[in-house]
Protein backbone atom coordinates (compact mmCIF):
# COMPACT_ATOMS: atom_id res chain seq x y z
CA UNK A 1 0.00 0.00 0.00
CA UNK A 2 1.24 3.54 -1.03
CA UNK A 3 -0.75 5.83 0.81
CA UNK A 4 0.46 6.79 4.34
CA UNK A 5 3.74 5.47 3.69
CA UNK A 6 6.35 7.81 3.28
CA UNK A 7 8.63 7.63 0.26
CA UNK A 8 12.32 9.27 -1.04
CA UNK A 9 11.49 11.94 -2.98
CA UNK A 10 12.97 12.54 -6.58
CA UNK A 11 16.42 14.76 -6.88
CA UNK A 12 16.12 18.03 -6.26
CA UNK A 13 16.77 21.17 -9.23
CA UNK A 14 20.39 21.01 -7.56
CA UNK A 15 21.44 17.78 -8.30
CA UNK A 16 19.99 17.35 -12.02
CA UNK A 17 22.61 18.44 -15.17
CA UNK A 18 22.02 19.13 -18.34
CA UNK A 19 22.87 15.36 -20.59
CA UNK A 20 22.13 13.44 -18.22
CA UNK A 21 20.06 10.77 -20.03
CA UNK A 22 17.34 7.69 -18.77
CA UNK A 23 17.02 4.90 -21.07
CA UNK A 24 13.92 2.40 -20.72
CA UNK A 25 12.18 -0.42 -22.73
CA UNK A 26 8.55 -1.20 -22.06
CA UNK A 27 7.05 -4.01 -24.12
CA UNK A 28 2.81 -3.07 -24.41
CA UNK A 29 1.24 -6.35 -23.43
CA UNK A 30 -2.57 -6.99 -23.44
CA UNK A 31 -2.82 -6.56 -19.95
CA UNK A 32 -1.97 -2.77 -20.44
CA UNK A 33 -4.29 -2.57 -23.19
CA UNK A 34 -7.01 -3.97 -21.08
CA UNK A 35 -6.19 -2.01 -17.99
CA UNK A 36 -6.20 1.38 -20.10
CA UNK A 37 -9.28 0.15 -22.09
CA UNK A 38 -11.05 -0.44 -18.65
CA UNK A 39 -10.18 2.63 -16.61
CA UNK A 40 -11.24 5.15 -19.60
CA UNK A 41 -13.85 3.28 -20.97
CA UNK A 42 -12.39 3.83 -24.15
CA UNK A 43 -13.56 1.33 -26.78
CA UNK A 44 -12.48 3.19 -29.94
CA UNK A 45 -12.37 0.26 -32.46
CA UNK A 46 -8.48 0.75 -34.08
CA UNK A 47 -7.20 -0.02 -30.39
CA UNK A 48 -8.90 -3.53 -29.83
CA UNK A 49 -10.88 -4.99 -33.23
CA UNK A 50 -8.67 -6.17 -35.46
CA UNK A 51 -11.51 -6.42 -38.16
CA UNK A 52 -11.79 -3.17 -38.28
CA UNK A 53 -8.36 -1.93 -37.95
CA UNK A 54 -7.85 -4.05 -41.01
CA UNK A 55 -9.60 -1.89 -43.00
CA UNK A 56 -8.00 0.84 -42.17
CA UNK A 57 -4.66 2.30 -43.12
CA UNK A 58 -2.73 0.97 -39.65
CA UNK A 59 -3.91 -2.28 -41.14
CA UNK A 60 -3.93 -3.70 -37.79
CA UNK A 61 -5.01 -2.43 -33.80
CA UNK A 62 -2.81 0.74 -32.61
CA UNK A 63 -1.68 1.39 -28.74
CA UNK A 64 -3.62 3.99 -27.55
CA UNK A 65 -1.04 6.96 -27.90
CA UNK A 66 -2.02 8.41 -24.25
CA UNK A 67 -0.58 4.88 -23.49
CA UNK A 68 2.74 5.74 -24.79
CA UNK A 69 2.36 9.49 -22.93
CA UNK A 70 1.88 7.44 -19.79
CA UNK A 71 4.97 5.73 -19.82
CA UNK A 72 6.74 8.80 -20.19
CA UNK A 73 5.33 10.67 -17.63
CA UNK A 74 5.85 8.12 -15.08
CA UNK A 75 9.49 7.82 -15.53
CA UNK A 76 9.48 11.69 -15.19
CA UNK A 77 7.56 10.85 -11.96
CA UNK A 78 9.82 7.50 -10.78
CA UNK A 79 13.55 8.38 -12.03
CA UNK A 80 13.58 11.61 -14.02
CA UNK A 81 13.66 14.05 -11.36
CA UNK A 82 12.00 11.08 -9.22
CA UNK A 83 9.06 11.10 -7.16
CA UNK A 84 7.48 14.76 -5.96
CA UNK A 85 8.17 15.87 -9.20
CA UNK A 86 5.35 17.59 -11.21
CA UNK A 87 4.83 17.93 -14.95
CA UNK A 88 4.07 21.83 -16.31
CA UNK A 89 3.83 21.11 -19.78
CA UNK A 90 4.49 18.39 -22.41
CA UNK A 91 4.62 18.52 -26.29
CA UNK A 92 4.56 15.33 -28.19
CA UNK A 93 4.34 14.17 -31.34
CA UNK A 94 3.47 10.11 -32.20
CA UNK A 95 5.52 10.03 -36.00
CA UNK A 96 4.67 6.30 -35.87
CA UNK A 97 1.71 3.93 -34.79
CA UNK A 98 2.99 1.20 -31.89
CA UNK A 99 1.34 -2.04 -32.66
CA UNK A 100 0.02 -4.77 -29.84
CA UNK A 101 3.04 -6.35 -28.31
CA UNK A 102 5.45 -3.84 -29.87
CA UNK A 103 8.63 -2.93 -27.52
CA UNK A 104 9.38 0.59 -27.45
CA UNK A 105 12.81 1.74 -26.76
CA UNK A 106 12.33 5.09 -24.75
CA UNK A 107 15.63 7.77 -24.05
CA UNK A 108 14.71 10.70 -21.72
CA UNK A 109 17.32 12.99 -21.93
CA UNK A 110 18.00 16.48 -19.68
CA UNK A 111 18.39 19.30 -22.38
CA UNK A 112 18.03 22.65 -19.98
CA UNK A 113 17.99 23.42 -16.63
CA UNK A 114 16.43 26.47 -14.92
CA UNK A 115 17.61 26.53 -11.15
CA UNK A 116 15.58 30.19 -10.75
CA UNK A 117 12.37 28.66 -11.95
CA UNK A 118 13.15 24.72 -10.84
CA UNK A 119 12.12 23.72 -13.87
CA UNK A 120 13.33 21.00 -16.12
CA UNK A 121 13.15 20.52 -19.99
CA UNK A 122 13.56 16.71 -20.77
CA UNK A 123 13.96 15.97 -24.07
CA UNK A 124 11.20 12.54 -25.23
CA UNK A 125 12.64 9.86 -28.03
CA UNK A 126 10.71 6.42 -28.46
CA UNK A 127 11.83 3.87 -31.12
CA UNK A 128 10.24 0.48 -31.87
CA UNK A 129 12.20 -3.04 -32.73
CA UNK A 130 12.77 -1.61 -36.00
CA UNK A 131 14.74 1.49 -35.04
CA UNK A 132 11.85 4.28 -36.16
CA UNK A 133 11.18 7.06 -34.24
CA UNK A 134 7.46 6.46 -32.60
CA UNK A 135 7.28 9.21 -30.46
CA UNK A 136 9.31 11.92 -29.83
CA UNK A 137 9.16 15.57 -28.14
CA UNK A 138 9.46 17.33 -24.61
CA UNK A 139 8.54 17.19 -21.15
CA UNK A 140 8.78 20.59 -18.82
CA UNK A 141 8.82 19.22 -15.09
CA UNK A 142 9.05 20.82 -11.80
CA UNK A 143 12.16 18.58 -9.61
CA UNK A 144 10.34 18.20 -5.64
CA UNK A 145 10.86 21.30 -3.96
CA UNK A 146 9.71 21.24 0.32
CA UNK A 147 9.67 24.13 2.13
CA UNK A 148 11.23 23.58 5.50
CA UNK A 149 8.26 24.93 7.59
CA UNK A 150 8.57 24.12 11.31
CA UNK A 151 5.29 22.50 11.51
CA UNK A 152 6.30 19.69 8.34
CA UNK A 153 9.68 18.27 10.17
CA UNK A 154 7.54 18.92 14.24
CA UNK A 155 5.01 16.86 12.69
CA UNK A 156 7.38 14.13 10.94
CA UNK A 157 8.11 13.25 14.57
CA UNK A 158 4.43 11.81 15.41
């Protein structure tokens, strides 16, 4: 159980430089189409019946791109700044359909770094088993930032 448990938060606008780079590889599995297809109630047709996505240009069923904009965000939330992090603004652009079962090959990469504001650009690149650019773009996060209030650490103690 998450909730009432207290967890490291992500690195702080300090400790972040601009190259460092995340890589990850998520293979989409039907229980991640099923999960996302249950929580949003989403049934659009190209994302689950093949008979019809056969008849259309992607020739067979698509991942949902908000899918693919869901891994991302979560490894800005788990590793890149890390958890307590919060996402201002992203900008992405899906060049290529992913395909059932596809693994995507994701690099997360720091391109700027503004201590003043604590903000952090992260540049987005996803490529599938054949090497093609799927998704690519940015990602504008805030790193955690606590304020050291004496009531936070008094109450820490209970």
């Amino acid at each position: 159980m998450l909730l009432g448990k207290k967890r490291k938060l992500g690195r702080k606008i300090e400790d972040i430089t601009v190259g460092e780079k995340l890589k990850l590889t998520e293979k989409v599995e039907d229980k991640d189409l099923l999960l996302y297809l249950g929580l949003t109630n989403d049934g659009n047709p190209l994302y689950i019946q093949h008979d019809f996505a056969s008849t259309t240009s992607f020739e067979k069923p698509v991942v949902p791109n908000i899918m693919l904009t869901g891994i991302v965000t979560s490894a800005v939330s788990k590793y890149m700044p890390g958890p307590g992090s919060y996402i201002c603004e992203q900008h992405l652009v899906f060049k290529k359909p992913v395909y059932h079962y596809a693994t995507v090959d994701f690099l997360l990469e720091v391109a700027d770094v503004d201590l003043r504001g604590n903000l952090v650009t992260i540049r987005v690149e996803g490529t599938d088993e054949e090497g093609a650019i799927c998704i690519e773009g940015k990602i504008v996060a805030q790193p955690p930032k606590t304020s050291n209030k004496l009531t936070t650490q008094a109450m820490e103690n209970f």
